[in-house]
PDB file of N, CA and C in Angstrom:
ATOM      1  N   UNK A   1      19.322 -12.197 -13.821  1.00  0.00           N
ATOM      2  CA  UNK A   1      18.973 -13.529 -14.267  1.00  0.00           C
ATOM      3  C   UNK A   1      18.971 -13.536 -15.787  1.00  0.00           C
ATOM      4  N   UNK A   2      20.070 -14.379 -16.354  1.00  0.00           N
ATOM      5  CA  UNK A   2      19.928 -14.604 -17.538  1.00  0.00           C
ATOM      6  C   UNK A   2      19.407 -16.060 -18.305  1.00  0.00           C
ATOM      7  N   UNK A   3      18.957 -15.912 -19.616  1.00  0.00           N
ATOM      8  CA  UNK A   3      18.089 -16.721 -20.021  1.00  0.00           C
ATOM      9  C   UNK A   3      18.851 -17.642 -20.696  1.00  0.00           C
ATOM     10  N   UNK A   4      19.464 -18.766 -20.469  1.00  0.00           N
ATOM     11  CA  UNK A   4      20.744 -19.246 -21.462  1.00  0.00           C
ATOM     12  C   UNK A   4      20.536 -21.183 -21.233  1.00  0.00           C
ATOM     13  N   UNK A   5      21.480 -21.337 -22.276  1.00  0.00           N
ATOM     14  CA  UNK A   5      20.935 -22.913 -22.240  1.00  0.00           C
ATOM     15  C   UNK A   5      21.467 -23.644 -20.740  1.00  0.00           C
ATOM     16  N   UNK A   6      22.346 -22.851 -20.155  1.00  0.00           N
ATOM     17  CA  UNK A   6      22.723 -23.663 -19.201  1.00  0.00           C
ATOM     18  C   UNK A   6      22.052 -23.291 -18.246  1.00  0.00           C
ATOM     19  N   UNK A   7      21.015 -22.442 -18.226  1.00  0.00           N
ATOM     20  CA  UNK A   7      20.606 -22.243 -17.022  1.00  0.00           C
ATOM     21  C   UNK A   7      19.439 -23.265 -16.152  1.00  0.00           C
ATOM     22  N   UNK A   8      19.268 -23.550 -15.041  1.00  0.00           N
ATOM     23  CA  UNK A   8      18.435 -24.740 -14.915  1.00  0.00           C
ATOM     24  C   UNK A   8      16.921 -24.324 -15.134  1.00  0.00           C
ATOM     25  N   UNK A   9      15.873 -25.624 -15.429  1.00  0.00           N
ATOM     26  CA  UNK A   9      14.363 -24.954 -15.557  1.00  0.00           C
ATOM     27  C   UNK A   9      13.670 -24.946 -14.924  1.00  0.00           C
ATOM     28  N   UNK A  10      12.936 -24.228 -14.636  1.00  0.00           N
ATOM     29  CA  UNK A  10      12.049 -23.880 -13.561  1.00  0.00           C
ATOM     30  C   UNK A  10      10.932 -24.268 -13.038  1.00  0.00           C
ATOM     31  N   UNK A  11      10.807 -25.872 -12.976  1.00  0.00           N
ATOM     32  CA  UNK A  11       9.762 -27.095 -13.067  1.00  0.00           C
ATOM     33  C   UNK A  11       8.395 -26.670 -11.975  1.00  0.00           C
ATOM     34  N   UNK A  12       7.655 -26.508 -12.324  1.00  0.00           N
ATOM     35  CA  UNK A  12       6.137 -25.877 -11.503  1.00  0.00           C
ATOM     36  C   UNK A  12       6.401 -24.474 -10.811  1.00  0.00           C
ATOM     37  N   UNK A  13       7.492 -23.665 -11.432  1.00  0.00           N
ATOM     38  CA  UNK A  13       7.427 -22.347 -10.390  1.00  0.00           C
ATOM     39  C   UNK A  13       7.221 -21.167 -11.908  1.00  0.00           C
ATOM     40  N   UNK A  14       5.830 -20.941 -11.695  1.00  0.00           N
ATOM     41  CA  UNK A  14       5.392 -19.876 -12.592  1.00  0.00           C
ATOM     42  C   UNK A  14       5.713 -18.577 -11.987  1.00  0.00           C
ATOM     43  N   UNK A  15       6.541 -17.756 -13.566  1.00  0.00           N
ATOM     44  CA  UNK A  15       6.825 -16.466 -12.602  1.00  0.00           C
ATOM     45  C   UNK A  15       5.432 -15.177 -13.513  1.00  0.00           C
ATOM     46  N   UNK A  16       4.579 -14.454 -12.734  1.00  0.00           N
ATOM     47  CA  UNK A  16       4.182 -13.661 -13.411  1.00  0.00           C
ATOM     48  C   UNK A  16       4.135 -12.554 -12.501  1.00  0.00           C
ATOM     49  N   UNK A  17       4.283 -11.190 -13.456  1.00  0.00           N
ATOM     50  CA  UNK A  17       4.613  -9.756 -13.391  1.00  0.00           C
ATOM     51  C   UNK A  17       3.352  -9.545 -12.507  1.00  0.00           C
ATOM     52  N   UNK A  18       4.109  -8.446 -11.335  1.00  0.00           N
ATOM     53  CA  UNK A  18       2.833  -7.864 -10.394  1.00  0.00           C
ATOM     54  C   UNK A  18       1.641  -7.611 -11.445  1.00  0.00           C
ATOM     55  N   UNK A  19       0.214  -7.408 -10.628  1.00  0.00           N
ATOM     56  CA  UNK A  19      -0.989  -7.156 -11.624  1.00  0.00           C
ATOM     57  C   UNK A  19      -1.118  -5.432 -10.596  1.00  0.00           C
ATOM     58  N   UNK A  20      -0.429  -4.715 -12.248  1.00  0.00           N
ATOM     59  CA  UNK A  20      -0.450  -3.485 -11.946  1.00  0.00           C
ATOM     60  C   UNK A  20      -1.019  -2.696 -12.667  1.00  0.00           C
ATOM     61  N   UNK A  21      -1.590  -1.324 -12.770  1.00  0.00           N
ATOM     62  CA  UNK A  21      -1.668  -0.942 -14.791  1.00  0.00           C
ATOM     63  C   UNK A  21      -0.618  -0.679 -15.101  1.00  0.00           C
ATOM     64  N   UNK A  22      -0.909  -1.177 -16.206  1.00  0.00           N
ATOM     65  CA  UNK A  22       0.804  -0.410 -17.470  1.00  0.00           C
ATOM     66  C   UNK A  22       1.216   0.783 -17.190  1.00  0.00           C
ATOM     67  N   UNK A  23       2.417   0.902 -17.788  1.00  0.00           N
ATOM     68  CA  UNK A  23       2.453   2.608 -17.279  1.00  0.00           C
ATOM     69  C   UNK A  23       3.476   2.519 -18.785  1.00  0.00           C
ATOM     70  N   UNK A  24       2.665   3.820 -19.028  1.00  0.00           N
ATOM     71  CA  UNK A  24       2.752   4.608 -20.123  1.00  0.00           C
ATOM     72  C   UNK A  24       3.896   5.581 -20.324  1.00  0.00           C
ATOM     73  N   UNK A  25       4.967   5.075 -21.682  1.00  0.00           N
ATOM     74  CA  UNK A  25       6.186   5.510 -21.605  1.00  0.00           C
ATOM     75  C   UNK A  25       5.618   6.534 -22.429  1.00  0.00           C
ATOM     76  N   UNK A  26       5.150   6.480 -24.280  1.00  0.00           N
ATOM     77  CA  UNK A  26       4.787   7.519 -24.991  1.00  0.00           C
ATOM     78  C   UNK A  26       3.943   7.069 -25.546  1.00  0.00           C
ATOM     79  N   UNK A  27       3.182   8.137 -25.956  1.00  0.00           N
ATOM     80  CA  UNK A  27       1.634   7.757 -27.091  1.00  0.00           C
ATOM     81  C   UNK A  27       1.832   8.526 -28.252  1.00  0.00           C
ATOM     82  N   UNK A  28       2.203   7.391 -29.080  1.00  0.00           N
ATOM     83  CA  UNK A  28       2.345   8.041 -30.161  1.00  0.00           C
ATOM     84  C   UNK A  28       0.926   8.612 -31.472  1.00  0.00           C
ATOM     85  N   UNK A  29      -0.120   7.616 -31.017  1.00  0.00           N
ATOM     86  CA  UNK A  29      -1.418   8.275 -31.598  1.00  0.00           C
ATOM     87  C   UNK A  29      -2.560   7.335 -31.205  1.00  0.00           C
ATOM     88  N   UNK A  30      -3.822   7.854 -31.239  1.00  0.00           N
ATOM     89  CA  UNK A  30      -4.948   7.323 -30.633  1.00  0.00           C
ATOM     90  C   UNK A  30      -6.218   6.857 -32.003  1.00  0.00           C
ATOM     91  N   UNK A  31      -6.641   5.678 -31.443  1.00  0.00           N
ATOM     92  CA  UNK A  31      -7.665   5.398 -32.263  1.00  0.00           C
ATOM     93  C   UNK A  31      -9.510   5.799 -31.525  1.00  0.00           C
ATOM     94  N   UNK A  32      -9.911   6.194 -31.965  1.00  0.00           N
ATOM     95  CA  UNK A  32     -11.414   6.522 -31.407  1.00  0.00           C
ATOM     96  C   UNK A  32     -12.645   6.451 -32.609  1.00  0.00           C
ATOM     97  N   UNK A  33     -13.311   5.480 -32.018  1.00  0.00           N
ATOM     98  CA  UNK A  33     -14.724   5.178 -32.515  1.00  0.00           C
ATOM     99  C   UNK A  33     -15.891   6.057 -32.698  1.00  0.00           C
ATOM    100  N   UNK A  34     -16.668   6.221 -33.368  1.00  0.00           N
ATOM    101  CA  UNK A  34     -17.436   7.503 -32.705  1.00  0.00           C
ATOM    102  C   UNK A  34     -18.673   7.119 -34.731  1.00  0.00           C
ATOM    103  N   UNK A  35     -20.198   7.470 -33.700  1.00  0.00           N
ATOM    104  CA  UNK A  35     -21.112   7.128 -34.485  1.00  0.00           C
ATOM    105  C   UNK A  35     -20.930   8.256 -35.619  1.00  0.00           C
ATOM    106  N   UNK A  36     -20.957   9.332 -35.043  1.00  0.00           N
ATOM    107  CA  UNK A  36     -21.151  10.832 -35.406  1.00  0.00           C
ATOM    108  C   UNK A  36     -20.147  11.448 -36.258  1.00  0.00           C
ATOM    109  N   UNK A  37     -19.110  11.053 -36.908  1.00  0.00           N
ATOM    110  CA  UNK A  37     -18.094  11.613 -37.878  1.00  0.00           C
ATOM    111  C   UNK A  37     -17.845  12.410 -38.047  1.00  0.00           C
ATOM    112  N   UNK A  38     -19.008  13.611 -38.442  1.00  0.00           N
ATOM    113  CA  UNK A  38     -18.693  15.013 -38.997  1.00  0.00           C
ATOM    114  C   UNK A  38     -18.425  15.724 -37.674  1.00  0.00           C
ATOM    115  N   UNK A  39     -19.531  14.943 -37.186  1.00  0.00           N
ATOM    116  CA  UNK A  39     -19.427  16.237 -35.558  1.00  0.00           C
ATOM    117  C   UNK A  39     -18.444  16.005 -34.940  1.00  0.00           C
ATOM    118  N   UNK A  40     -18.032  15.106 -34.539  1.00  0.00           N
ATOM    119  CA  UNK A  40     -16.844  14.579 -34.178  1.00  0.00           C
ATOM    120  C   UNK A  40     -15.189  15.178 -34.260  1.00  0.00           C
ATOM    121  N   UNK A  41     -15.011  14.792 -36.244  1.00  0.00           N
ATOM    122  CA  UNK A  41     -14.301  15.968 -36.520  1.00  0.00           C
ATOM    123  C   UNK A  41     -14.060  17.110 -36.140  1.00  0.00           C
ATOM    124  N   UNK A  42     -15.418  17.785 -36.781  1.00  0.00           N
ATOM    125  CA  UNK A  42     -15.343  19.226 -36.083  1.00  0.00           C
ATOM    126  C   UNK A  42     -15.349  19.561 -35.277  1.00  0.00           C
ATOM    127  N   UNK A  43     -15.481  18.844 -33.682  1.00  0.00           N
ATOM    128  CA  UNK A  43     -14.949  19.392 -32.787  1.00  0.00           C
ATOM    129  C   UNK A  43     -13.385  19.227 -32.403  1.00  0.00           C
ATOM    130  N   UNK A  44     -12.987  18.187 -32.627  1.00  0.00           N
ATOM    131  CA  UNK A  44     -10.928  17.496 -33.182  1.00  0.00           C
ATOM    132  C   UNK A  44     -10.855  19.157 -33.738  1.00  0.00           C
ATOM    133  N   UNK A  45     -10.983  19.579 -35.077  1.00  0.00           N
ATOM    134  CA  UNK A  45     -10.794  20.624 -35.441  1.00  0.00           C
ATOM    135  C   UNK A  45     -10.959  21.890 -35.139  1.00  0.00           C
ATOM    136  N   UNK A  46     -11.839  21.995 -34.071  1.00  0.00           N
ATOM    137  CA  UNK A  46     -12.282  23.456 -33.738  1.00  0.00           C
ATOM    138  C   UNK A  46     -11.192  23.051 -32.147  1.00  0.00           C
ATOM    139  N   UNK A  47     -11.261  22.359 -31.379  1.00  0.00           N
ATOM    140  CA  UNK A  47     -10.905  22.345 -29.935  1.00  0.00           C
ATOM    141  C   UNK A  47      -9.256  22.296 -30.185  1.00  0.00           C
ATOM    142  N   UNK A  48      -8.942  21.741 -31.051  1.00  0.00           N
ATOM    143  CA  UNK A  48      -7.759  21.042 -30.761  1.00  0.00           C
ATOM    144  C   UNK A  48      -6.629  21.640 -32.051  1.00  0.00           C
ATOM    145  N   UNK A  49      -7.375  22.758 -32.870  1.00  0.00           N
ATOM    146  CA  UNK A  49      -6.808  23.441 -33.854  1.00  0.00           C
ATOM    147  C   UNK A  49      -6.028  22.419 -34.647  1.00  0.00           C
ATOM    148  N   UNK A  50      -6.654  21.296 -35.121  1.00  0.00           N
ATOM    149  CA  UNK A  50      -6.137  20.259 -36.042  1.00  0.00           C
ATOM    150  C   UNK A  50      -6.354  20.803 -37.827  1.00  0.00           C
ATOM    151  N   UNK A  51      -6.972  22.215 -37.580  1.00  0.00           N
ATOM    152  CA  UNK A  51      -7.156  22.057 -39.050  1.00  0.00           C
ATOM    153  C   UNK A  51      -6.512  22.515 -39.802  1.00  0.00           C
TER     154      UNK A  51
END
């Protein structure tokens, strides 16, 4: 199905995508919140040899 001017419109027929979870192609990096900063870090750094 292509999207083009000639194509006819689709008057009261809503189309929406199954309700699935996303699925995850790549993660390229993560954001995380965290009260504790230092400790935090240092465990990123000690567990995960980030340093």
């Amino acid at each position: 199905m292509a999207n083009t001017a000639r194509a006819g419109a689709r008057i009261n027929a809503t189309v929406r995508p199954p309700r699935v979870p996303a699925r995850v192609q790549r993660l390229r990096h993560v954001v995380l919140q965290s009260t504790t900063y230092l400790k935090t870090l240092d465990w990123y750094l000690d567990t995960l040899g980030m340093g």
